[in-house]
C-alpha atoms as a PDB file:
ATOM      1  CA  UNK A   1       5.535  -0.326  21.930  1.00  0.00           C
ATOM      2  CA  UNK A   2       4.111  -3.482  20.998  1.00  0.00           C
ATOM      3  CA  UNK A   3       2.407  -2.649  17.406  1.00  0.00           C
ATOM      4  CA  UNK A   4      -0.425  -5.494  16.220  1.00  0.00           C
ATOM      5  CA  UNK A   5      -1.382  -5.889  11.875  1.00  0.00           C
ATOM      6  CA  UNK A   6      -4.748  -6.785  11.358  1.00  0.00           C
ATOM      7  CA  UNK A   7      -6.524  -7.201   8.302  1.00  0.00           C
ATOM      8  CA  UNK A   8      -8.118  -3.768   7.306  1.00  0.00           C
ATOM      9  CA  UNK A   9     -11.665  -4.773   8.038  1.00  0.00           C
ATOM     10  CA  UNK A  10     -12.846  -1.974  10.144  1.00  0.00           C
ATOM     11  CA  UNK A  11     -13.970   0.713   7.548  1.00  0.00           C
ATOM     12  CA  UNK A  12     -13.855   3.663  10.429  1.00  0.00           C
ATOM     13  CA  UNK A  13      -9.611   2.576  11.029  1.00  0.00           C
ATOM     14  CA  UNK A  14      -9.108   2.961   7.648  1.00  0.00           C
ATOM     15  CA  UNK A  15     -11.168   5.949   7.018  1.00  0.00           C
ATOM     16  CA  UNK A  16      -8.604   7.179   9.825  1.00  0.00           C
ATOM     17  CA  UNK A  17      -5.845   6.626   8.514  1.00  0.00           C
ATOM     18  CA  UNK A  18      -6.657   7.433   4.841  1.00  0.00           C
ATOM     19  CA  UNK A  19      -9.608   9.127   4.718  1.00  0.00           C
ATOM     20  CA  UNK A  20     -10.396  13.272   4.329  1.00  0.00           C
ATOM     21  CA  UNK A  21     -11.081  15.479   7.108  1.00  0.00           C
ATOM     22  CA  UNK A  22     -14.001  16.766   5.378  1.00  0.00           C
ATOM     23  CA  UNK A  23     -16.687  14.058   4.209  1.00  0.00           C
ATOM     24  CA  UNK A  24     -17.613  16.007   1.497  1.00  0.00           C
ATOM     25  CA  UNK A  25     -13.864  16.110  -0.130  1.00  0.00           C
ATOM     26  CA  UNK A  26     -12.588  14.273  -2.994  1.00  0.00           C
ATOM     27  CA  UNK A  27      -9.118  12.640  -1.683  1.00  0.00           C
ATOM     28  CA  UNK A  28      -7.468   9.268  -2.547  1.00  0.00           C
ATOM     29  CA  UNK A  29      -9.016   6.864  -0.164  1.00  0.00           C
ATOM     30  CA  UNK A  30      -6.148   4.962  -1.594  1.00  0.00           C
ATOM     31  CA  UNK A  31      -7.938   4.168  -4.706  1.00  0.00           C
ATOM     32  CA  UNK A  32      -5.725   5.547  -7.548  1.00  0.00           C
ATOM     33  CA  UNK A  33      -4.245   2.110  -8.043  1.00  0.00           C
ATOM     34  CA  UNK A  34      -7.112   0.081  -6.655  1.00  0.00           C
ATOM     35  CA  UNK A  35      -9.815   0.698  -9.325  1.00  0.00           C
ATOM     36  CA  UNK A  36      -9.221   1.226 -12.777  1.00  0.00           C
ATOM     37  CA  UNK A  37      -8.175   5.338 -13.175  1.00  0.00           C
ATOM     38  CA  UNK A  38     -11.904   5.448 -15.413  1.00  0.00           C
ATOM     39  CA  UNK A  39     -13.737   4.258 -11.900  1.00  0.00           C
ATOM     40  CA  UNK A  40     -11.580   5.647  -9.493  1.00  0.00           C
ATOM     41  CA  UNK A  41     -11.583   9.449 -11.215  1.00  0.00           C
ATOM     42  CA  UNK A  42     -15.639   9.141 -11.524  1.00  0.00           C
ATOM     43  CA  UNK A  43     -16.084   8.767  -7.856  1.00  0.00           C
ATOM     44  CA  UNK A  44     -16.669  11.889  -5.957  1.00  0.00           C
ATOM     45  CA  UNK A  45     -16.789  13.056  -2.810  1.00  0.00           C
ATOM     46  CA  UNK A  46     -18.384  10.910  -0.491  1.00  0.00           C
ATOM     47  CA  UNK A  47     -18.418   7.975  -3.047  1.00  0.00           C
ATOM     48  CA  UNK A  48     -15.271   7.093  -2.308  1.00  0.00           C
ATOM     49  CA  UNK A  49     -15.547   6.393   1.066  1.00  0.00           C
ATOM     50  CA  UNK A  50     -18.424   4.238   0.077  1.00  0.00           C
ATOM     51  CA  UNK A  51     -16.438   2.287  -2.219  1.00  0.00           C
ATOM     52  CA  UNK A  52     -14.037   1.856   0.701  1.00  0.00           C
ATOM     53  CA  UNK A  53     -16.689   0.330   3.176  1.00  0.00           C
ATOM     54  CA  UNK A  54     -17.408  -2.202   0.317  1.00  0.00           C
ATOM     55  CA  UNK A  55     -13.935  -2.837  -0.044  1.00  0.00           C
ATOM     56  CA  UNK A  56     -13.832  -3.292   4.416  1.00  0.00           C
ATOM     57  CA  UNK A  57     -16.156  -5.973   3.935  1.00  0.00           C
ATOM     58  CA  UNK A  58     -14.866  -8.146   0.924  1.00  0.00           C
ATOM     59  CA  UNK A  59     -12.287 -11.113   1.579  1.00  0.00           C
ATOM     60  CA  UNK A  60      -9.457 -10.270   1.039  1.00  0.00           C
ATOM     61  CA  UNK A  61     -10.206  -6.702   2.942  1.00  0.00           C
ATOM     62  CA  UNK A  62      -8.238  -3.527   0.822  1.00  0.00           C
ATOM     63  CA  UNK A  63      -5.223  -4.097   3.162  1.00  0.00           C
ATOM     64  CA  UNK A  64      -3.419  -4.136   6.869  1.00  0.00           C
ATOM     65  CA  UNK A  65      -3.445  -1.836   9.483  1.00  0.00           C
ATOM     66  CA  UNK A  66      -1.395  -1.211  12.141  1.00  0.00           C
ATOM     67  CA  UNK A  67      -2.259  -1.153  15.791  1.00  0.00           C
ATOM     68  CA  UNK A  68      -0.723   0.839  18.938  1.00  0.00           C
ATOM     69  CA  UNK A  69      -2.226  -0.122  22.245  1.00  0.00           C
ATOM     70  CA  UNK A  70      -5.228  -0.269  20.376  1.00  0.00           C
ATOM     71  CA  UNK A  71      -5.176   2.802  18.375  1.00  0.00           C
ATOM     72  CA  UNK A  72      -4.781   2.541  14.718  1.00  0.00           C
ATOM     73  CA  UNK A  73      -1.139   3.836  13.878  1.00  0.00           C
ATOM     74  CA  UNK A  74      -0.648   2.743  10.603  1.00  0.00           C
ATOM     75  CA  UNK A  75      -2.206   1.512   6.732  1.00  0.00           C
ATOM     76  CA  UNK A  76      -0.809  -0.319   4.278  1.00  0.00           C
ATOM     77  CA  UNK A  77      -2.707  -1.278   0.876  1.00  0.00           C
ATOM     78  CA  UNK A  78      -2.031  -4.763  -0.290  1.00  0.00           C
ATOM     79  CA  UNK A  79      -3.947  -6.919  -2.789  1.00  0.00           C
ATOM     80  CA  UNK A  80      -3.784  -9.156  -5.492  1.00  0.00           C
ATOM     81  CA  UNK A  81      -2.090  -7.280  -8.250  1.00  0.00           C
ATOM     82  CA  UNK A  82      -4.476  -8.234 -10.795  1.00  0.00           C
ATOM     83  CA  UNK A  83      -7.182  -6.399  -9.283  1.00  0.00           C
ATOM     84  CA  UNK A  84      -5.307  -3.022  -9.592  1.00  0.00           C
ATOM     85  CA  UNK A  85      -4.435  -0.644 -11.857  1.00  0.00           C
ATOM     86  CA  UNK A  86      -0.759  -2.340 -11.727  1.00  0.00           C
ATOM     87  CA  UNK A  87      -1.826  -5.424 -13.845  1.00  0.00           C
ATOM     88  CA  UNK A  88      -2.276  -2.679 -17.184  1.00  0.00           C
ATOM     89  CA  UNK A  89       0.672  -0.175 -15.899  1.00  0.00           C
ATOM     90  CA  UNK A  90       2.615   0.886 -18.725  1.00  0.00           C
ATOM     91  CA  UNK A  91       5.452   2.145 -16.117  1.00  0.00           C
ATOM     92  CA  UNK A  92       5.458  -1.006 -13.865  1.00  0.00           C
ATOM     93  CA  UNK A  93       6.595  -3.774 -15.784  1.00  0.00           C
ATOM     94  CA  UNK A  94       4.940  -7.751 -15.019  1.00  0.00           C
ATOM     95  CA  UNK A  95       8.318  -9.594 -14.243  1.00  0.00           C
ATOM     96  CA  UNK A  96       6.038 -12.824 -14.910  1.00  0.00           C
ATOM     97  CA  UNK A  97       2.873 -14.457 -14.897  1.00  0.00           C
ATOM     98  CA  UNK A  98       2.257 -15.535 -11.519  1.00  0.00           C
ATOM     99  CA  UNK A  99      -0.546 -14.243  -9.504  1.00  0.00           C
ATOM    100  CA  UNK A 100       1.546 -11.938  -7.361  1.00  0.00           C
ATOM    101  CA  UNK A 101       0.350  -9.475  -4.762  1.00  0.00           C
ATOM    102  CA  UNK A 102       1.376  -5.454  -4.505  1.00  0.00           C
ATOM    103  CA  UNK A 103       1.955  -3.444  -1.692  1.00  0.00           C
ATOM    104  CA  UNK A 104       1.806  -0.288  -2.613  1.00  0.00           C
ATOM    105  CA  UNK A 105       1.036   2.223   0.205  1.00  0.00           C
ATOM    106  CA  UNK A 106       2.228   2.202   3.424  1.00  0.00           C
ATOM    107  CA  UNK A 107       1.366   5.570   5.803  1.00  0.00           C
ATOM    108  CA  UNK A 108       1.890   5.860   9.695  1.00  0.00           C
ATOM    109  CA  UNK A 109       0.286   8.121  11.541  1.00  0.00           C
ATOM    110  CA  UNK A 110       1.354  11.682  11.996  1.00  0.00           C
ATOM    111  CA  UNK A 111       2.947  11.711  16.506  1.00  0.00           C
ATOM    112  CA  UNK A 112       3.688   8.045  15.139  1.00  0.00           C
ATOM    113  CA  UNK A 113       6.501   7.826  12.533  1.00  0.00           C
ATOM    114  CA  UNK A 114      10.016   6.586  13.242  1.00  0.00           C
ATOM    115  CA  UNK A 115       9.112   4.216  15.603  1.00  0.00           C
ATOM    116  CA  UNK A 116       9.435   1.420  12.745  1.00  0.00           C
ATOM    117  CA  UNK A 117       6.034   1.041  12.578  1.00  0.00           C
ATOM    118  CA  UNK A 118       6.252   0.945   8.442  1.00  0.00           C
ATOM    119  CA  UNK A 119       8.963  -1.427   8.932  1.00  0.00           C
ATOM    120  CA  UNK A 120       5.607  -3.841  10.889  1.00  0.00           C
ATOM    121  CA  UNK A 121       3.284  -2.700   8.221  1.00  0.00           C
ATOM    122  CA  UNK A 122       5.263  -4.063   5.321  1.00  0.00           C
ATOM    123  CA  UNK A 123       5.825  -7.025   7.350  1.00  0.00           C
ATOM    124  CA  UNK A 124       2.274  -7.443   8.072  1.00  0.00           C
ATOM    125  CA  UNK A 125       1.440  -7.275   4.506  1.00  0.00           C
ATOM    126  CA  UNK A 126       3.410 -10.221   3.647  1.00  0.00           C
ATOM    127  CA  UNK A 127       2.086 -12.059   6.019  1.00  0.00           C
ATOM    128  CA  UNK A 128      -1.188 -11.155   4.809  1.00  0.00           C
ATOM    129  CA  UNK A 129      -0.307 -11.551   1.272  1.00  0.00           C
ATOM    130  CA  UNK A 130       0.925 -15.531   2.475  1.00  0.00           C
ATOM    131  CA  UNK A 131      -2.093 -16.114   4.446  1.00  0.00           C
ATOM    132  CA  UNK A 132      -3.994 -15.874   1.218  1.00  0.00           C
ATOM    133  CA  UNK A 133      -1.886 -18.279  -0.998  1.00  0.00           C
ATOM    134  CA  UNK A 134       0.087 -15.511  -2.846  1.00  0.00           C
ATOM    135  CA  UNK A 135       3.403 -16.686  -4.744  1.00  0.00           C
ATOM    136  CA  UNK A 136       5.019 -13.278  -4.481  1.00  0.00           C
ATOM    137  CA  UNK A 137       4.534 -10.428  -3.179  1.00  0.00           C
ATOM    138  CA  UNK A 138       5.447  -6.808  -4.720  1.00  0.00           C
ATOM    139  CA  UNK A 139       6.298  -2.898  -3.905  1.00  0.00           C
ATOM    140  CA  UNK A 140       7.025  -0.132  -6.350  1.00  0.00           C
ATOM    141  CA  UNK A 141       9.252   2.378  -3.948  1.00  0.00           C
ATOM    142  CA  UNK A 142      11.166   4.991  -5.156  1.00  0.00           C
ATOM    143  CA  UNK A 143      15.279   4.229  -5.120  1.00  0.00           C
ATOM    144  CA  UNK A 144      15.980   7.557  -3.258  1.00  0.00           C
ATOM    145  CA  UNK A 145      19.703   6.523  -2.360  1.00  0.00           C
ATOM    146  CA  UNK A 146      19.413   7.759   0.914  1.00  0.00           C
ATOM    147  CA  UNK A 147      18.049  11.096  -0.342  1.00  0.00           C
ATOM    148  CA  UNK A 148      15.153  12.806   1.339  1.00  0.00           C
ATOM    149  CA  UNK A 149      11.590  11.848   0.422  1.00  0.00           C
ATOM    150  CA  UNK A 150       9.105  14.480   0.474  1.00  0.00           C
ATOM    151  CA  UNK A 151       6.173  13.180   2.885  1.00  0.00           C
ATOM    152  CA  UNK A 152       3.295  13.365   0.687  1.00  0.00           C
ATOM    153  CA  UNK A 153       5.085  11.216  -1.459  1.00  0.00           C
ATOM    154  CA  UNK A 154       7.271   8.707   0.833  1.00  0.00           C
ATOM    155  CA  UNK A 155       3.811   6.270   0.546  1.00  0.00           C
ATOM    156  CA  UNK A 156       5.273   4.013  -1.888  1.00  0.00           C
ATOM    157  CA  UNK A 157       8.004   3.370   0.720  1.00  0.00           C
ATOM    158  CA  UNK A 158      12.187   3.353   0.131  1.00  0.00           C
ATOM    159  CA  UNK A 159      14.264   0.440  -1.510  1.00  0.00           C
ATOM    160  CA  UNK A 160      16.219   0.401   1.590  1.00  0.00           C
ATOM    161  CA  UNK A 161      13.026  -0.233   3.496  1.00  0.00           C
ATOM    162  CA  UNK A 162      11.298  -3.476   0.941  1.00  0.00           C
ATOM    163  CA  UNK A 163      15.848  -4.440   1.048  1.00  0.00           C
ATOM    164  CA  UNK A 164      15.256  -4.614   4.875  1.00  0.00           C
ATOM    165  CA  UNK A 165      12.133  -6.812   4.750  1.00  0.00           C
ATOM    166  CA  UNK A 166      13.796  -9.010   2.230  1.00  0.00           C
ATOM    167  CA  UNK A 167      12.650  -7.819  -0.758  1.00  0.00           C
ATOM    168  CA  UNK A 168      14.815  -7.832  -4.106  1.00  0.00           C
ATOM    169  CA  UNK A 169      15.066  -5.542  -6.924  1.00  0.00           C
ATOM    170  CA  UNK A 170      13.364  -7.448  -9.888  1.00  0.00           C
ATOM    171  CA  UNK A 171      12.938  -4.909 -12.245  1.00  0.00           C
ATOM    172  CA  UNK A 172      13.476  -1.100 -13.171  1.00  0.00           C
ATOM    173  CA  UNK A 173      10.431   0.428 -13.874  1.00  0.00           C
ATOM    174  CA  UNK A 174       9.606   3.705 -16.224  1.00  0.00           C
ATOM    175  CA  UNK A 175       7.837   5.460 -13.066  1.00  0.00           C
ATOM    176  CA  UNK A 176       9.261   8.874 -11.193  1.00  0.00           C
ATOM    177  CA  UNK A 177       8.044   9.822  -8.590  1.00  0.00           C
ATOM    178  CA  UNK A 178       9.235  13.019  -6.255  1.00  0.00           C
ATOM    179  CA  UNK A 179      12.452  13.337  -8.668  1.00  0.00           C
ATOM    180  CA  UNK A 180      13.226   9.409  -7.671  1.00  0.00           C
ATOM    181  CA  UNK A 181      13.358   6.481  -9.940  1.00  0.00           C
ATOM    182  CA  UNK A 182      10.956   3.642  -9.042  1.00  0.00           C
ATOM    183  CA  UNK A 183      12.084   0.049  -8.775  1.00  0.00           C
ATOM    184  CA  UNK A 184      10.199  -3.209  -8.565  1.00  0.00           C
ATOM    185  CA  UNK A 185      11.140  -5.063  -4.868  1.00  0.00           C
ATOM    186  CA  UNK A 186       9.873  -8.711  -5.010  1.00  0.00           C
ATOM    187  CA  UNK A 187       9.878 -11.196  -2.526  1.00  0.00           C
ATOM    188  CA  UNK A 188       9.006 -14.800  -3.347  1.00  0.00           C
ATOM    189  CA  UNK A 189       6.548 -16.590  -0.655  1.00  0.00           C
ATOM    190  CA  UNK A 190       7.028 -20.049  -1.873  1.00  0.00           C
END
């Protein structure tokens, strides 16, 4: 398997990989910490995969994806943190004030996980994050000790996982999520 990141530029790849099954259904298009929660629980329905084909074509693009022999595999959101809902989170703490980028969902493809493909996304999203002058880079995954993550959860990632890519806890955080405590991984890109 020889898995490719590219910048998440091609609104139908994302759409497939985060998008609804239904055009007309109101699903997370990975906007809940994109857009501040007013904007991102007014948008409805096909709106939000509108706002997502904006997003395809701005610079920086909403994030990475993940490539298989040239099907898409795999997402993972990354952006400057300041443009998300992460910059005013009561329950993620700012460690400082640089201009730091967050990852903060990663999904692989149903037929397509444990093949380490999140391991490439994660990757990929540094190397994104770099290419754009970032100081730091950021994740928010749960510290599940080894515990089992329930799926529709397990898109914030595992310490062990942001440990492996050389991330470091920098801060607890006041955020549960799937009975799991959330910690703040950083890893510094200067």
């Amino acid at each position: 398997m020889a898995v490719e990141i590219r910048a998440a530029d091609v609104f139908e790849d994302v759409k497939a990989m985060v998008g609804p099954r239904r055009a007309d259904a109101t699903v997370c298009w990975c906007l809940s910490y994109r857009l501040p929660a007013k904007d991102n629980v007014a948008l409805r329905g096909p709106e939000r995969g509108e706002m997502v084909r904006r997003l395809c074509r701005e610079d920086p693009p909403p994030g990475v994806l993940a490539y298989d022999g040239g099907e898409v595999v795999g997402w993972a959101a990354v952006h400057p943190r300041v443009d998300t809902s992460f910059a005013t989170s009561r329950k993620i703490p700012q460690v400082d004030d640089l201009d730091v980028w967050s990852v903060w969902c990663i999904r692989v493809r149903p037929g397509n996980r444990g093949k380490g493909i999140s391991h490439h996304l994660l990757a990929g999203a540094v190397e994104f994050a770099r290419g754009y002058g970032a100081p730091a880079i950021e994740g928010y995954p749960v510290d599940n000790r080894g515990g089992k993550v329930d799926l529709t959860m397990a898109y914030v990632g595992t310490r062990r996982l942001f440990e492996q890519a050389g991330f470091s806890k920098a801060a607890n955080t006041g955020s549960v999520l799937n009975g799991f405590p959330r910690v703040l991984m950083r890893l510094d890109l200067r």
